[in-house]
Protein backbone atom coordinates (compact mmCIF):
# COMPACT_ATOMS: atom_id res chain seq x y z
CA UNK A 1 -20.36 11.78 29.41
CA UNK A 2 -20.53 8.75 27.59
CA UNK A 3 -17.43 7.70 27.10
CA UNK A 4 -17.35 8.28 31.24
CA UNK A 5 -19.78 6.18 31.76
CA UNK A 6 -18.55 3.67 29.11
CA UNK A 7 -15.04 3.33 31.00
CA UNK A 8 -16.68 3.21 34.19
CA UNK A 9 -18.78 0.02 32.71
CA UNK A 10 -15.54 -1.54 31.74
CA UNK A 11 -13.73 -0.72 34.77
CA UNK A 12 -16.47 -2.64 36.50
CA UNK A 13 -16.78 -5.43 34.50
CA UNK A 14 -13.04 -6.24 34.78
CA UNK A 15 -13.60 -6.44 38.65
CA UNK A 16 -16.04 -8.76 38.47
CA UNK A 17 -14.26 -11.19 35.76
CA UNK A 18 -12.90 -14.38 36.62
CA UNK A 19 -9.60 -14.52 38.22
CA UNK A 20 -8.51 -16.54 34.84
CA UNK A 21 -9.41 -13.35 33.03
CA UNK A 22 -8.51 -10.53 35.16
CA UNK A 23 -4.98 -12.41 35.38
CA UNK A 24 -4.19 -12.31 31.70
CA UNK A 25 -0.99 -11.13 30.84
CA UNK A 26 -0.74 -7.82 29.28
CA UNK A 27 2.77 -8.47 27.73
CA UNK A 28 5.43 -10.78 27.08
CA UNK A 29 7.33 -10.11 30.58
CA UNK A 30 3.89 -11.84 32.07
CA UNK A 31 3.36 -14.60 29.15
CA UNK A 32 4.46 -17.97 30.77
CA UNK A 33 5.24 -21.12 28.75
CA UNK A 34 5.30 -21.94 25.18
CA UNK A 35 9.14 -20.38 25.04
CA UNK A 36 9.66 -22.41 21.55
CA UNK A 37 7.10 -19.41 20.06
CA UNK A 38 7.98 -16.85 22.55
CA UNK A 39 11.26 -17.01 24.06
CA UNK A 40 14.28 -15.00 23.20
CA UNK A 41 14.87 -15.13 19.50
CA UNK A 42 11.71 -17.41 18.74
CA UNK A 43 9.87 -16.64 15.53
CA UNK A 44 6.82 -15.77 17.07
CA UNK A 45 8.57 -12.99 19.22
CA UNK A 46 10.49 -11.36 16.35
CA UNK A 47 7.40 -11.08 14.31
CA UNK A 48 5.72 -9.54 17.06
CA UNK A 49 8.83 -7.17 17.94
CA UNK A 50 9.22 -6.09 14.33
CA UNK A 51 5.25 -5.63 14.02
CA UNK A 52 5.07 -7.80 11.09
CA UNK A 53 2.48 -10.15 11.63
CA UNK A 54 0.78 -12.33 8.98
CA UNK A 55 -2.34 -14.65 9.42
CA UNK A 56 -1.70 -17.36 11.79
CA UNK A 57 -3.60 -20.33 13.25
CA UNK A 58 -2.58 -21.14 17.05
CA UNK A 59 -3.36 -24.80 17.95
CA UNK A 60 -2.90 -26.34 21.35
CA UNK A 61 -5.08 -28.07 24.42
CA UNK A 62 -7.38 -25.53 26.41
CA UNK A 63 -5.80 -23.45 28.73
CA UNK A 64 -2.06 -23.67 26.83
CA UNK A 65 -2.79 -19.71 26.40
CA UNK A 66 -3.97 -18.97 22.90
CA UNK A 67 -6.35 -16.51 24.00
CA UNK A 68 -3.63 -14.91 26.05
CA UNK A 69 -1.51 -14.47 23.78
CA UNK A 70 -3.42 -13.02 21.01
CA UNK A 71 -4.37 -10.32 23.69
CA UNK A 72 -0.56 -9.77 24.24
CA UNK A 73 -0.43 -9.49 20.20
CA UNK A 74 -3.16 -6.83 20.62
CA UNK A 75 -1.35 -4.81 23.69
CA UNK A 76 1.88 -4.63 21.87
CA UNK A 77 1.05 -4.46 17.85
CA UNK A 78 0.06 -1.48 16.09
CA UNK A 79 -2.44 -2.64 14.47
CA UNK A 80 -6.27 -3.15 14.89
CA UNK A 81 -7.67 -5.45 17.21
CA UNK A 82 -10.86 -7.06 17.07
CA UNK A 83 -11.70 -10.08 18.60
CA UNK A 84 -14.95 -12.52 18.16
CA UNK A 85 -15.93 -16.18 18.92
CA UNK A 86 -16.95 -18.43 16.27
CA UNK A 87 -19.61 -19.97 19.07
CA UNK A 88 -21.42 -16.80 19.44
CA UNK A 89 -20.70 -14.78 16.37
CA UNK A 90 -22.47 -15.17 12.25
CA UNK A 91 -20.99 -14.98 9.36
CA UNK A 92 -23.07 -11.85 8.58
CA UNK A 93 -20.85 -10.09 11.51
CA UNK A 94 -17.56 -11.14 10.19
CA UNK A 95 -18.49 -9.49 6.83
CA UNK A 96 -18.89 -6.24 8.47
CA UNK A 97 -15.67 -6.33 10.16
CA UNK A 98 -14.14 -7.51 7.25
CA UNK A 99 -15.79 -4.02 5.52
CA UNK A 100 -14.37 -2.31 8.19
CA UNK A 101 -11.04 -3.34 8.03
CA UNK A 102 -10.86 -2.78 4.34
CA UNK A 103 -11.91 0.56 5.20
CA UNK A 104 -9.25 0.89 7.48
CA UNK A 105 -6.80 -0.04 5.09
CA UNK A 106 -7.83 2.08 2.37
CA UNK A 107 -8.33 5.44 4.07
CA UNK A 108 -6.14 5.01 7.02
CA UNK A 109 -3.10 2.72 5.92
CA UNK A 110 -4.02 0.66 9.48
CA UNK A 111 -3.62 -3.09 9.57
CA UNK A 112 -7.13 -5.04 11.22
CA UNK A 113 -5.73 -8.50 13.34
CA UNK A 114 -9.03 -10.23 13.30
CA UNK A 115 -8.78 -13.03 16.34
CA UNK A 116 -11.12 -15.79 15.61
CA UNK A 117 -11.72 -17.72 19.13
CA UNK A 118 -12.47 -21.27 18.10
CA UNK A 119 -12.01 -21.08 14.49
CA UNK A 120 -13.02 -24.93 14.30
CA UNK A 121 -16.51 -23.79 15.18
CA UNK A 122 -17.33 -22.19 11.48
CA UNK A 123 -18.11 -25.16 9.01
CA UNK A 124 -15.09 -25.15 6.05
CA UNK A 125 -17.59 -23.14 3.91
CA UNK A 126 -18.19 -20.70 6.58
CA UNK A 127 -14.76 -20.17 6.83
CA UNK A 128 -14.21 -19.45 2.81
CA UNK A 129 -15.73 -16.07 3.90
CA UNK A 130 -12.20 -15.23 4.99
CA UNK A 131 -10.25 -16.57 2.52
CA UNK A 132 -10.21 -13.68 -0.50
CA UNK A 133 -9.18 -11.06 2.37
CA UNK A 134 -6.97 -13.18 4.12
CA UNK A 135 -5.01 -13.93 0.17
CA UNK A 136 -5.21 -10.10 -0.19
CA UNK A 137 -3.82 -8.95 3.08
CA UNK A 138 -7.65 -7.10 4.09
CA UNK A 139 -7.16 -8.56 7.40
CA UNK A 140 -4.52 -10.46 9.46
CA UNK A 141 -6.28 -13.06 10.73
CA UNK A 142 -5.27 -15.08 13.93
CA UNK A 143 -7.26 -18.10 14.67
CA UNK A 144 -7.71 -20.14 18.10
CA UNK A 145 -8.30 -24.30 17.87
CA UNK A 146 -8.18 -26.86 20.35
CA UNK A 147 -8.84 -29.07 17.25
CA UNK A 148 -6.21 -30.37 14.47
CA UNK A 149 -5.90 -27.92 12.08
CA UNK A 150 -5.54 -30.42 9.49
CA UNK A 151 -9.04 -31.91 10.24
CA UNK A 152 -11.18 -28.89 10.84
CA UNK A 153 -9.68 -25.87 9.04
CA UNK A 154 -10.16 -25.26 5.28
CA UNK A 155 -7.23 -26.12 3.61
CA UNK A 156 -6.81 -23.73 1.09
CA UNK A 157 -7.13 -21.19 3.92
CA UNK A 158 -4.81 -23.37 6.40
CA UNK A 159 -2.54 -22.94 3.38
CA UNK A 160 -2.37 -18.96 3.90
CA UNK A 161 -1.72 -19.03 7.27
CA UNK A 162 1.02 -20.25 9.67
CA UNK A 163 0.45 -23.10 12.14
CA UNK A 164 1.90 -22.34 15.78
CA UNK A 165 1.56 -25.34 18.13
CA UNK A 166 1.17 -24.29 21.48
CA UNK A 167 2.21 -27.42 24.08
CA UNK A 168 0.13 -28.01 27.44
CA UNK A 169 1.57 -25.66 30.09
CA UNK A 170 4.22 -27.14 32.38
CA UNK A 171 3.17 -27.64 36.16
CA UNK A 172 6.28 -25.09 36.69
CA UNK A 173 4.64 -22.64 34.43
CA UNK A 174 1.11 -22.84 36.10
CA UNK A 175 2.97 -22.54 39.36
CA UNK A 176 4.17 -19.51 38.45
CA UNK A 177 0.58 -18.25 37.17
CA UNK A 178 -0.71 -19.07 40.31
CA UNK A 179 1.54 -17.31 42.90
CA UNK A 180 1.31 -13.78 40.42
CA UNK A 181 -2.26 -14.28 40.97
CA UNK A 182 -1.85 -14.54 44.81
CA UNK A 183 0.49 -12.06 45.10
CA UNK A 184 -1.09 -9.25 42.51
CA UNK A 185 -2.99 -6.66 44.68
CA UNK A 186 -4.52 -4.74 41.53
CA UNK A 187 -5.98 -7.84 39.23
CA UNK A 188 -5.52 -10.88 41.62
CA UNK A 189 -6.04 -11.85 44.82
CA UNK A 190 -2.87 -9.63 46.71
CA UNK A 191 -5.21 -7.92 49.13
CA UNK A 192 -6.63 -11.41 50.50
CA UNK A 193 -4.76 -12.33 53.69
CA UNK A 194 -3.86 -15.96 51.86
CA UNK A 195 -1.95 -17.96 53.73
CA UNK A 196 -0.64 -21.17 51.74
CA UNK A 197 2.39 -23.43 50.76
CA UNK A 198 4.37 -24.06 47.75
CA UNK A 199 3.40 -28.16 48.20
CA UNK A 200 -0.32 -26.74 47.97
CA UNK A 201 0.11 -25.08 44.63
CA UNK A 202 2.28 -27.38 43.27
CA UNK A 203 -0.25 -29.73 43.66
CA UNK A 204 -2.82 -27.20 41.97
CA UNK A 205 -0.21 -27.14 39.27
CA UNK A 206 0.27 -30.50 38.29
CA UNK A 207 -3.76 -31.47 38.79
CA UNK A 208 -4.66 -28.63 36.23
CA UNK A 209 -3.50 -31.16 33.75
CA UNK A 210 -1.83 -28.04 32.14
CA UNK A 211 -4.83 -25.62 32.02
CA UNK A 212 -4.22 -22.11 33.61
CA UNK A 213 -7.25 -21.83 33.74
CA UNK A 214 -8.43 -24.50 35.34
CA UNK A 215 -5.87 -23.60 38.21
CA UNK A 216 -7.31 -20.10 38.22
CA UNK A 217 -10.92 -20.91 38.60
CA UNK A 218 -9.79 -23.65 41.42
CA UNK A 219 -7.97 -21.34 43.42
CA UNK A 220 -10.26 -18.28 43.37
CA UNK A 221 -13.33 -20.75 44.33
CA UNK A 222 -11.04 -22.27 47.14
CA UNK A 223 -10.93 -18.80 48.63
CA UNK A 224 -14.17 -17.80 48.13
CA UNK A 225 -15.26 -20.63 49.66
CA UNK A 226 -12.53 -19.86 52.62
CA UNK A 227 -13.95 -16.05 52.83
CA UNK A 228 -17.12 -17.40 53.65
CA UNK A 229 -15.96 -18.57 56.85
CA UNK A 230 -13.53 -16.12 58.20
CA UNK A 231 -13.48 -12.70 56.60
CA UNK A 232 -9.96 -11.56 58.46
CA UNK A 233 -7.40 -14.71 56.83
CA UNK A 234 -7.85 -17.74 54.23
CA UNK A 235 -5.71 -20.27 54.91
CA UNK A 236 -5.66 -22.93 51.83
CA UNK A 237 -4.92 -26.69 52.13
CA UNK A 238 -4.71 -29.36 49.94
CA UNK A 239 -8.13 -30.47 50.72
CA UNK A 240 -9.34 -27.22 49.82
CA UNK A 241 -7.87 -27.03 46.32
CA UNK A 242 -9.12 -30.85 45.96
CA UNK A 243 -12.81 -29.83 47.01
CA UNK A 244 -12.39 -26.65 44.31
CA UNK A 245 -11.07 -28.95 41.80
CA UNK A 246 -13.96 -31.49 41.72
CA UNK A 247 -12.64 -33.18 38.50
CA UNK A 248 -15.78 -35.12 36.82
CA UNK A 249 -14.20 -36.16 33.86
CA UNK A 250 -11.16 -36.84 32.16
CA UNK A 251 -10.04 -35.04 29.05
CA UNK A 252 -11.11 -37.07 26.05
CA UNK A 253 -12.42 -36.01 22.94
CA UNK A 254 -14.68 -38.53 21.27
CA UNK A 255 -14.75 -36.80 18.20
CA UNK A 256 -11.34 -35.67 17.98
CA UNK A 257 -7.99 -35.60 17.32
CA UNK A 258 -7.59 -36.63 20.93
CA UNK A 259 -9.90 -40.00 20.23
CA UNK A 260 -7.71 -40.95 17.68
CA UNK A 261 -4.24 -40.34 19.50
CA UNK A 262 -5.50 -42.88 22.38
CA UNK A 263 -6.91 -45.84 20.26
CA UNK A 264 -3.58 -45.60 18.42
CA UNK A 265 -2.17 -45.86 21.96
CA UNK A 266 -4.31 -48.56 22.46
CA UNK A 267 -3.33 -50.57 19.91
CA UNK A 268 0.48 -49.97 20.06
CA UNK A 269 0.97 -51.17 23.50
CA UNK A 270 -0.98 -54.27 22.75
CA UNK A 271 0.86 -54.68 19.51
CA UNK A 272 3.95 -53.95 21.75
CA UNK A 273 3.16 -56.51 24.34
CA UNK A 274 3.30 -54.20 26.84
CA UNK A 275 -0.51 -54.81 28.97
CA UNK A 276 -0.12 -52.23 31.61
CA UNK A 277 0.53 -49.52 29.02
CA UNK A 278 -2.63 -51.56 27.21
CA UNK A 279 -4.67 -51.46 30.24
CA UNK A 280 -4.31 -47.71 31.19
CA UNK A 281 -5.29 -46.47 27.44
CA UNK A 282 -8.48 -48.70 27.63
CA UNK A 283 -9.10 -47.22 30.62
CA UNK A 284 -8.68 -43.77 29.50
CA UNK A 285 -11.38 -44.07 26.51
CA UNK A 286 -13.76 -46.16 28.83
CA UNK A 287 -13.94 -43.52 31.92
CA UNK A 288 -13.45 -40.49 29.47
CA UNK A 289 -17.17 -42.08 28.05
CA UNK A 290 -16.08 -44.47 25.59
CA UNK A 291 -18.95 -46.34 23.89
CA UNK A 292 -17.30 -49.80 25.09
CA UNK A 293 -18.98 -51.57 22.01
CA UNK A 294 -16.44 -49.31 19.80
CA UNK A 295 -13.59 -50.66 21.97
CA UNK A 296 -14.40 -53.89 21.66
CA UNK A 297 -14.87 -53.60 18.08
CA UNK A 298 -11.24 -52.56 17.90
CA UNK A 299 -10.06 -55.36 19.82
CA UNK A 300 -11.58 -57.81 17.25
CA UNK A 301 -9.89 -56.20 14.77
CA UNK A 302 -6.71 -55.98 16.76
CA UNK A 303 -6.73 -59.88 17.42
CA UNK A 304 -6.69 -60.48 13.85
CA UNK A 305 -4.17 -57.98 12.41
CA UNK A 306 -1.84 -58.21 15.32
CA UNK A 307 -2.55 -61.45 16.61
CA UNK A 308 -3.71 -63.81 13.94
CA UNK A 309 -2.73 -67.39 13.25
CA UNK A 310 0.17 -67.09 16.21
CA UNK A 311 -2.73 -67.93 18.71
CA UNK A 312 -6.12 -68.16 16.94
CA UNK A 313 -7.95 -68.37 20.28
CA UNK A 314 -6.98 -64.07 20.56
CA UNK A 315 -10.56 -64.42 18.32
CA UNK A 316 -12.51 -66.17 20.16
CA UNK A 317 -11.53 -64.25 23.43
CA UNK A 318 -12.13 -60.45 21.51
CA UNK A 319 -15.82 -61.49 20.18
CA UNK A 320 -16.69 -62.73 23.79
CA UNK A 321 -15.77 -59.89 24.96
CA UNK A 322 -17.83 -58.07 22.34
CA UNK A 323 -20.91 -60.33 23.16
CA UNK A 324 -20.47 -59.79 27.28
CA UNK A 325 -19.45 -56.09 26.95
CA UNK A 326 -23.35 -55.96 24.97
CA UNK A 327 -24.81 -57.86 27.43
CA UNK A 328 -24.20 -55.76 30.32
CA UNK A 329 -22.60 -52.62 29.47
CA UNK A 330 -20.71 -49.98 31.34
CA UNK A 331 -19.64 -49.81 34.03
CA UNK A 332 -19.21 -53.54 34.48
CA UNK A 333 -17.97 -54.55 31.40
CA UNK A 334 -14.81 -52.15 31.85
CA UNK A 335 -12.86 -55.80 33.70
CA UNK A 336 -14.51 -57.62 30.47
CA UNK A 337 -12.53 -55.88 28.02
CA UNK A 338 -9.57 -55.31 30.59
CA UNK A 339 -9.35 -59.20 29.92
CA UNK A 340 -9.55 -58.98 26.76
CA UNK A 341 -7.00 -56.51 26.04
CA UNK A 342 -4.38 -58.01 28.49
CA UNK A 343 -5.30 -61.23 26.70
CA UNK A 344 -4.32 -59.66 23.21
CA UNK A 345 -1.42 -57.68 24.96
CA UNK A 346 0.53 -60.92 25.76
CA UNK A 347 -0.43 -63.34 22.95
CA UNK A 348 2.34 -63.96 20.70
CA UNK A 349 2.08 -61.77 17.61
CA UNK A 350 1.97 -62.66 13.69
CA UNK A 351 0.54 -59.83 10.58
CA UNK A 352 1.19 -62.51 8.53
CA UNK A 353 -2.69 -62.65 7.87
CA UNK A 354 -2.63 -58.38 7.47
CA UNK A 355 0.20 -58.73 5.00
CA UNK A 356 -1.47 -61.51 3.06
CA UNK A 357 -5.15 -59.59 2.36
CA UNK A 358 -2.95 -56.46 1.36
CA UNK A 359 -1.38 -58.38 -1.06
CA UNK A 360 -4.46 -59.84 -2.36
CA UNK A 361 -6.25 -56.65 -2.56
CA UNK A 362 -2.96 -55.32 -4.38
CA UNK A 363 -3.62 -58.56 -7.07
CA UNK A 364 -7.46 -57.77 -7.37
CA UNK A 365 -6.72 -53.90 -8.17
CA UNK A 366 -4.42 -54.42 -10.27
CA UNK A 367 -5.67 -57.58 -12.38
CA UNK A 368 -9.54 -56.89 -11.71
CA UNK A 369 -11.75 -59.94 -12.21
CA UNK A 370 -9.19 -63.02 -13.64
CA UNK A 371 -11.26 -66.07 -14.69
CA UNK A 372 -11.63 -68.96 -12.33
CA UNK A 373 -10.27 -72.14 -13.73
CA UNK A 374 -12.42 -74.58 -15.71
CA UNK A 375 -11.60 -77.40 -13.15
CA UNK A 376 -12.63 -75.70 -10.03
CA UNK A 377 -15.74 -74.10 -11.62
CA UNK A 378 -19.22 -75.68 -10.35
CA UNK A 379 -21.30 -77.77 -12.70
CA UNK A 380 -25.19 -78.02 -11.84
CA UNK A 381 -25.89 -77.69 -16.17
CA UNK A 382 -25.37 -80.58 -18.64
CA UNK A 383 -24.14 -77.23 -20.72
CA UNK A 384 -21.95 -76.11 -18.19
CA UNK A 385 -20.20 -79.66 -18.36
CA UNK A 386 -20.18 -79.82 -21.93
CA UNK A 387 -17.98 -76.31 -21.61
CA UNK A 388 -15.58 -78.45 -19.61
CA UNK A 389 -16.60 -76.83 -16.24
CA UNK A 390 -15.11 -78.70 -13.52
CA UNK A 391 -12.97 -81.18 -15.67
CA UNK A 392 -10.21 -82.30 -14.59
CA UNK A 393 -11.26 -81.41 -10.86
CA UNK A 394 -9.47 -83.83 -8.30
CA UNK A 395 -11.96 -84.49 -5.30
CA UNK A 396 -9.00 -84.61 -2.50
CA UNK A 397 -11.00 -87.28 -0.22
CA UNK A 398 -10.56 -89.44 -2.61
CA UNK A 399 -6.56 -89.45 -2.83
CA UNK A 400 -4.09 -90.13 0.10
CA UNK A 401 -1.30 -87.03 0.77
CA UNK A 402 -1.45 -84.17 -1.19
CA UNK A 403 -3.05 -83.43 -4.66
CA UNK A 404 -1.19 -81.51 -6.99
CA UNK A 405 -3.48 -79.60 -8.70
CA UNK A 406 -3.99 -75.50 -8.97
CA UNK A 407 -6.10 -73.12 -7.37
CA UNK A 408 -5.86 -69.95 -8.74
CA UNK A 409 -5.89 -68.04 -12.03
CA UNK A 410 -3.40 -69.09 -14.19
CA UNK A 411 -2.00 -65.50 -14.27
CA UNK A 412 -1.58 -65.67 -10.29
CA UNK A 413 -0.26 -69.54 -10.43
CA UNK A 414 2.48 -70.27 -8.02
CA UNK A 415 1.47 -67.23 -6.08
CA UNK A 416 2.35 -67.50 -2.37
CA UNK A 417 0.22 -64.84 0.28
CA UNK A 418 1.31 -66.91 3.15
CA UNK A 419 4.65 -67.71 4.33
């Protein structure tokens, strides 16, 4: 009776699941996108064909399908399956299903895939929990990250396990997610009377920004909504996938990887001259919540590197826009450091400044603290001047043209930073 009841429980729960979840695909006939893992021939498909899976970390943006397709893995392999989420689940847990498995193994000869949802979630010392089992083949373990690997998974793990990059879905991918879940009578939304047009989802598909399931929760609260008002037919417009959408912020990651990627961007198209490609990027951090202070931190920076001695003013221009963005702060100061960055965008460039401190730093590594010469030393001390400090010192004023005399170490003499 249990087990009755148990299925009955499940049976209901899948009902009432998000679209996004009910829709999964079960296989690889239903897995859309990411056909340089998947496709014909593709590593990730031949492993999965010839059941010989080994511990794996998929990476990619949310809604590319990791989830889905370590569910397909656990349809079609022969294997174990058991899934957790590194938000909700302890360390204490994963032991026990790490006991489990071992078990498994030992008594039954059966492989345990362990799915890890969010694997960036567990600290790097958290995550050395999995690392003996994972080096002994105890568990397959498949982890899910929206994060660079590189950054936030242990590397001696990350080391053990391969690295599959799964790309933002194409809008013709999530077009073809969408009009399954329309059409499917037993898991989607088939036994709606939907009336709608390709231009509609299209549009749904290329404002998902390449998240399923962001199209998936749009479209089922679109009808919803529609159901509410006529019971009998849903007819969906663009307006009403526009309404569902109600897009409040822009993907940006101040934290990660994706922070990183855009400041670079930032400071390319400036460095590139290119100030509409300059003014889109700043505009990105800044309405993605940017602390504009930060920005205009880089810009300082930026008209020094990039900018330097070609047009000296670049300087002046990136600390008032510092000062201003300080004094009154976002939103307002977004057209303060537009200028600024448009400024910096079409200034002519020179790193000749760059180039020089690198080379000095180089010197001062290498040659740590050389003596300053006895002529250009200071001489407040009648000892000091009896050492010869500041002998021989030419006060320029004093001479017409230029002095020939030296100003560095004597090791460094004739040394030339600037061109």
């Amino acid at each position: 009776m249990t087990d009755l009841f148990d299925n009955k429980l499940e049976q209901n729960l899948a009902s009432s699941a998000p679209l996004a979840d009910r829709m999964r695909s079960r296989d690889l006939a239903e897995f859309y996108g990411q056909e340089h893992l998947v496709g014909e021939g593709k590593i990730l498909r031949r492993l999965l064909e010839q059941d010989k899976l080994a511990s794996m970390i998929f990476w990619g943006p949310p809604g590319s399908g990791k989830t889905t397709l370590a569910k397909v893995i656990a349809n079609q392999t022969k294997s174990n399956f058991v899934e957790l989420s590194a938000v909700t689940t302890g360390i204490a847990e994963v032991r026990k299903i790490i006991d489990r498995a071992i078990e498994n193994r030992k008594f039954y000869n059966k492989d345990t895939i362990l799915f890890v949802d969010e694997i960036h979630r567990f600290n790097k010392g958290q995550q050395d929990a999995f690392l003996p089992h994972v080096e002994r083949g105890n568990i397959i373990l498949i982890g899910a990250t929206t994060e660079n690997p590189s950054f936030e998974v242990n590397s001696a793990l990350l080391s053990r396990c391969r690295v599959f990059v799964l790309n933002k879905l194409e809008p013709k991918f999530i077009f073809k997610i969408l009009t399954r879940a329309l059409a499917d009578k037993e898991r989607g939304l088939g036994k709606i009377n939907i009336k709608t047009s390709d231009d509609v989802l299209l549009y749904l598909a290329n404002m998902a920004d390449g998240d399923a399931r962001v199209a998936l929760n749009a479209v089922e609260i679109a009808v919803n909504s529609a159901l509410e008002k006529d019971k009998k037919m849903v007819k969906l417009e663009i307006e009403d996938i526009s309404q569902a959408l109600q897009r409040t912020h822009l993907v940006y990651d101040k934290t990660g990887e994706e922070h990183y990627n855009i400041i670079s961007a930032l400071h390319k198209s400036m460095r590139g001259g290119n100030a509409d490609a300059a003014l889109y990027w700043l505009g990105r951090m800044l309405e993605g919540g940017e602390d504009p202070l930060y920005v205009a931190r880089r810009l300082i920076r930026f008209a020094s590197e990039d900018v330097g001695l070609a047009d000296p003013e670049a300087l002046t221009q990136a600390v008032n826009a510092y000062t201003a963005a300080h004094y009154i702060g976002m939103p307002e100061c977004n057209v303060v450091l537009a200028q600024a960055a448009a400024y910096l965008a079409r200034a002519p460039k020179s790193n000749a400044l760059y180039r020089a401190y690198g080379e000095i730093q180089k010197d001062i590594k290498e040659r740590e603290n050389l003596p300053v010469p006895l002529h250009l030393r200071n001489a407040p001390t009648r000892l000091m001047k009896d050492l010869d400090y500041g002998k021989g010192y030419k006060y320029n004023p004093d001479f017409e043209g230029e002095v020939e005399q030296d100003y560095l170490p004597e090791e460094l003499k004739g040394r030339k930073y600037l061109d």
